[in-house]
N, C-alpha and C. Protein backbone atom coordinates (compact mmCIF):
# COMPACT_ATOMS: atom_id res chain seq x y z
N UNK A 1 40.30 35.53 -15.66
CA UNK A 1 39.28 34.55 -15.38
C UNK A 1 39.86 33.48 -14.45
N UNK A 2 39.25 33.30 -13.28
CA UNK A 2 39.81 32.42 -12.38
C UNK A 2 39.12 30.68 -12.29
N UNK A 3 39.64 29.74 -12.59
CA UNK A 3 39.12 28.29 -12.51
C UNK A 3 38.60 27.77 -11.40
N UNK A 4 37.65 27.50 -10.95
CA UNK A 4 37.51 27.12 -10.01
C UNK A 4 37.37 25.49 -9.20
N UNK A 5 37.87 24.95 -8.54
CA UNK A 5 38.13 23.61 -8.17
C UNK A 5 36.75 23.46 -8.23
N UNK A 6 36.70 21.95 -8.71
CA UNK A 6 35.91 20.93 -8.99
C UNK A 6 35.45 20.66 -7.53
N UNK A 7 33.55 19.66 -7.51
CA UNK A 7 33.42 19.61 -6.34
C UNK A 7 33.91 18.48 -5.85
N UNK A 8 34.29 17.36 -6.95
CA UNK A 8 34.89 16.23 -6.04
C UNK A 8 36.17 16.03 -7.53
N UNK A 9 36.97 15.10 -6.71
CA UNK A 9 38.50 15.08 -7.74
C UNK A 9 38.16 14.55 -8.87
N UNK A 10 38.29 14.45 -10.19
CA UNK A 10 38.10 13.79 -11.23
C UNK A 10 38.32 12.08 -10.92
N UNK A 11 39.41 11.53 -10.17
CA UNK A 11 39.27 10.45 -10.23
C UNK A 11 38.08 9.64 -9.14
N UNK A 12 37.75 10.64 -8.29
CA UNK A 12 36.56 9.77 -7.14
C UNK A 12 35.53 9.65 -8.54
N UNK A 13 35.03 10.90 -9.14
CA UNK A 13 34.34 10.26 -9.80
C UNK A 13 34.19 9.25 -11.16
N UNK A 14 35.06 9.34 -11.73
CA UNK A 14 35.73 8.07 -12.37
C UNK A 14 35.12 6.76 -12.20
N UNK A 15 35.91 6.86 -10.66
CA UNK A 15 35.03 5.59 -9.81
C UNK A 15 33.79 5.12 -9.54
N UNK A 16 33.00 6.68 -9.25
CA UNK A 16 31.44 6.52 -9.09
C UNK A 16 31.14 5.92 -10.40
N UNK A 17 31.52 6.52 -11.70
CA UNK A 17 30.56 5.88 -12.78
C UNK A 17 30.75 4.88 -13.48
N UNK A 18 31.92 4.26 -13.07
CA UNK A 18 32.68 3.11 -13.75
C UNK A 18 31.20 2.15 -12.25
N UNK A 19 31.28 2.65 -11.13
CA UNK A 19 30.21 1.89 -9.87
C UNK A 19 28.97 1.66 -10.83
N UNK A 20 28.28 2.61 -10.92
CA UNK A 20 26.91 2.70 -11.19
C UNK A 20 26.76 1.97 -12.87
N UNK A 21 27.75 2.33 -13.83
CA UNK A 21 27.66 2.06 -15.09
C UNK A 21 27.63 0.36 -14.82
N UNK A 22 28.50 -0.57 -13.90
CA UNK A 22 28.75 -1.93 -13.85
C UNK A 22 27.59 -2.78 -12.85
N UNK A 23 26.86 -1.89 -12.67
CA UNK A 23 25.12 -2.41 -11.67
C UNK A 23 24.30 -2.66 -13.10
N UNK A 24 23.37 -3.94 -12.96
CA UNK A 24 22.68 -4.05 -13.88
C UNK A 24 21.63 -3.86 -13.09
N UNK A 25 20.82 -2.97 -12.65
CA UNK A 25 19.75 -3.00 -12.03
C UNK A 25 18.96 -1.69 -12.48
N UNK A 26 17.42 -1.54 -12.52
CA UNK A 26 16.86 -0.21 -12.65
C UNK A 26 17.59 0.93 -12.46
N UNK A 27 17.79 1.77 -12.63
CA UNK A 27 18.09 3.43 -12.62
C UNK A 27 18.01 4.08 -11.29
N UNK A 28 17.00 3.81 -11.17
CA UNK A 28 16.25 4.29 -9.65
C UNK A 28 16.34 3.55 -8.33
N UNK A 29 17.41 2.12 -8.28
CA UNK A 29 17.41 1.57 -7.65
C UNK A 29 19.34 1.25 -7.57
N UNK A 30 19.95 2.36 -8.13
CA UNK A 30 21.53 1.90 -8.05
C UNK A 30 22.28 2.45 -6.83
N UNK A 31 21.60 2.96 -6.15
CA UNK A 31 22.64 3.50 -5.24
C UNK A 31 21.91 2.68 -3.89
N UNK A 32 23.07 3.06 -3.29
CA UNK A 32 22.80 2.18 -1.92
C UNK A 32 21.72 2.24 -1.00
N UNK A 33 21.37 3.07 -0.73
CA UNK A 33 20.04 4.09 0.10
C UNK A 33 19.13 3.90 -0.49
N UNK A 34 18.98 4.13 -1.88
CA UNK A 34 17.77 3.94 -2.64
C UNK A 34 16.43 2.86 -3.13
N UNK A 35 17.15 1.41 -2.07
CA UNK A 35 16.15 0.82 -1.81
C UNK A 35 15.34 1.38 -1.33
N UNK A 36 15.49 2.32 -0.15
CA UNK A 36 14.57 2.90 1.28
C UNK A 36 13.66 3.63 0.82
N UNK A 37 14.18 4.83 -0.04
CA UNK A 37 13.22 5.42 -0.62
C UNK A 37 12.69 5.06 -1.57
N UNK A 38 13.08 3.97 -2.35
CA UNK A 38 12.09 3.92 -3.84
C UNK A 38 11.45 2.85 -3.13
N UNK A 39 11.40 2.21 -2.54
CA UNK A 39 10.52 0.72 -2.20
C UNK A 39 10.16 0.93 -0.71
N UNK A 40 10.83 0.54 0.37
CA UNK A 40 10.53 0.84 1.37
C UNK A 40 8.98 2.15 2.10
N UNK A 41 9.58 3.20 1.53
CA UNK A 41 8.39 4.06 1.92
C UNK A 41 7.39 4.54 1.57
N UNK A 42 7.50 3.89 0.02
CA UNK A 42 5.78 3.63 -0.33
C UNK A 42 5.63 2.61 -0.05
N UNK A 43 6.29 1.48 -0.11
CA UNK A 43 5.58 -0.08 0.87
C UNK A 43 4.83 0.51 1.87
N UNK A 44 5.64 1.31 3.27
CA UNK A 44 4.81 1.89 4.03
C UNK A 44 3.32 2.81 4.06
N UNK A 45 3.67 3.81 2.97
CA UNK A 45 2.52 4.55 2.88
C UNK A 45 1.54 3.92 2.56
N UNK A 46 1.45 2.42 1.83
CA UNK A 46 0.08 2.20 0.97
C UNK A 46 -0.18 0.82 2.12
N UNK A 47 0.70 0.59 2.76
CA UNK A 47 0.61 -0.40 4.24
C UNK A 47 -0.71 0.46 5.02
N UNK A 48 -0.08 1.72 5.47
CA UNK A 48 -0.75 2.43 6.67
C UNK A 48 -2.12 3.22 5.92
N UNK A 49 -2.15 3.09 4.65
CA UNK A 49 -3.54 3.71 3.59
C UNK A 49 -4.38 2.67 3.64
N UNK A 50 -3.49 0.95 3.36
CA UNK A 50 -4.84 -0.09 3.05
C UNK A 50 -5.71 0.16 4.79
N UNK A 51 -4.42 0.56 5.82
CA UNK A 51 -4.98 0.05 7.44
C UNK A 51 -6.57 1.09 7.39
N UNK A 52 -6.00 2.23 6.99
CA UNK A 52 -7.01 3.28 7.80
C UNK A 52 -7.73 3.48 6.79
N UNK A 53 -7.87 2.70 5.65
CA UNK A 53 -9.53 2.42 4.86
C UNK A 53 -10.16 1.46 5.39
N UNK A 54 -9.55 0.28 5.85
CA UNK A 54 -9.89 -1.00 6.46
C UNK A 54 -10.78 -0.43 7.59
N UNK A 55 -10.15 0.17 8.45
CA UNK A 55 -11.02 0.61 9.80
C UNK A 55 -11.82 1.79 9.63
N UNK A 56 -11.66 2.57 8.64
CA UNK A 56 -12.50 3.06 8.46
C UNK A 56 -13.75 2.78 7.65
N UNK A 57 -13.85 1.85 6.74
CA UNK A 57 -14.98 0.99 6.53
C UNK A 57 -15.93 0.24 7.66
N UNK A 58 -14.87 -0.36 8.40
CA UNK A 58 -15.49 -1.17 9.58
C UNK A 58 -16.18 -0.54 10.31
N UNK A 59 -15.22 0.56 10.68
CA UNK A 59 -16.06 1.91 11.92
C UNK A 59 -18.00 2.42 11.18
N UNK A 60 -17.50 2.48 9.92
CA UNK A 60 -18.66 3.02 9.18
C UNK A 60 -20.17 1.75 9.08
N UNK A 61 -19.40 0.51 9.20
CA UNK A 61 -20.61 -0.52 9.05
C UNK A 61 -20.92 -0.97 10.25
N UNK A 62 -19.97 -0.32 11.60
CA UNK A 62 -20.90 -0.84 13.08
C UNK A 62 -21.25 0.77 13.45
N UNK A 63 -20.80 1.57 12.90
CA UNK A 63 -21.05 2.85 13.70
C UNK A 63 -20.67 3.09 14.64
N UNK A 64 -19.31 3.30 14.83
CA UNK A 64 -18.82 3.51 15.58
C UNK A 64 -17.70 4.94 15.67
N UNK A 65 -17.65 5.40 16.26
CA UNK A 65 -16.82 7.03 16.04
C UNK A 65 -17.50 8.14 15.70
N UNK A 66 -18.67 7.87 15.90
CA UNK A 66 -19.67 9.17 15.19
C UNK A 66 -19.62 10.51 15.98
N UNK A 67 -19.48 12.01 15.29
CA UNK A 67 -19.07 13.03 16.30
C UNK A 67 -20.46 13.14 16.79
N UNK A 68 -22.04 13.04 16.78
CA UNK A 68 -22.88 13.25 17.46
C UNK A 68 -24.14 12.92 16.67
């Protein structure tokens, strides 16, 4: 039976969880990047959702864009 090397050294990760265990912050918000995706790009999506209900209400109460 052959052992096979680990994907990172026992002590990098050591480090990682001694990192993450000493953050007092949400779960979903401990790593570095993870502002972007947990906050950032639904900020965006529901940014560019309120826009194109907005104009699309408006379009609908002057009539405007109609295919024929």
């Amino acid at each position: 039976m052959v052992n096979e090397a680990p994907f990172r050294p026992r002590e990098k990760l050591i480090e990682k969880q001694r990192l993450y265990q000493s953050i007092h912050r949400h779960t979903h918000l401990k790593g570095p990047m993870d502002k972007i995706t947990s906050v950032a790009i639904p900020l965006a999506l529901a940014g560019s959702s309120l826009f194109l209900i907005a104009r699309g209400i408006y379009n609908m109460s002057h009539g405007i864009g109609k295919k024929a």
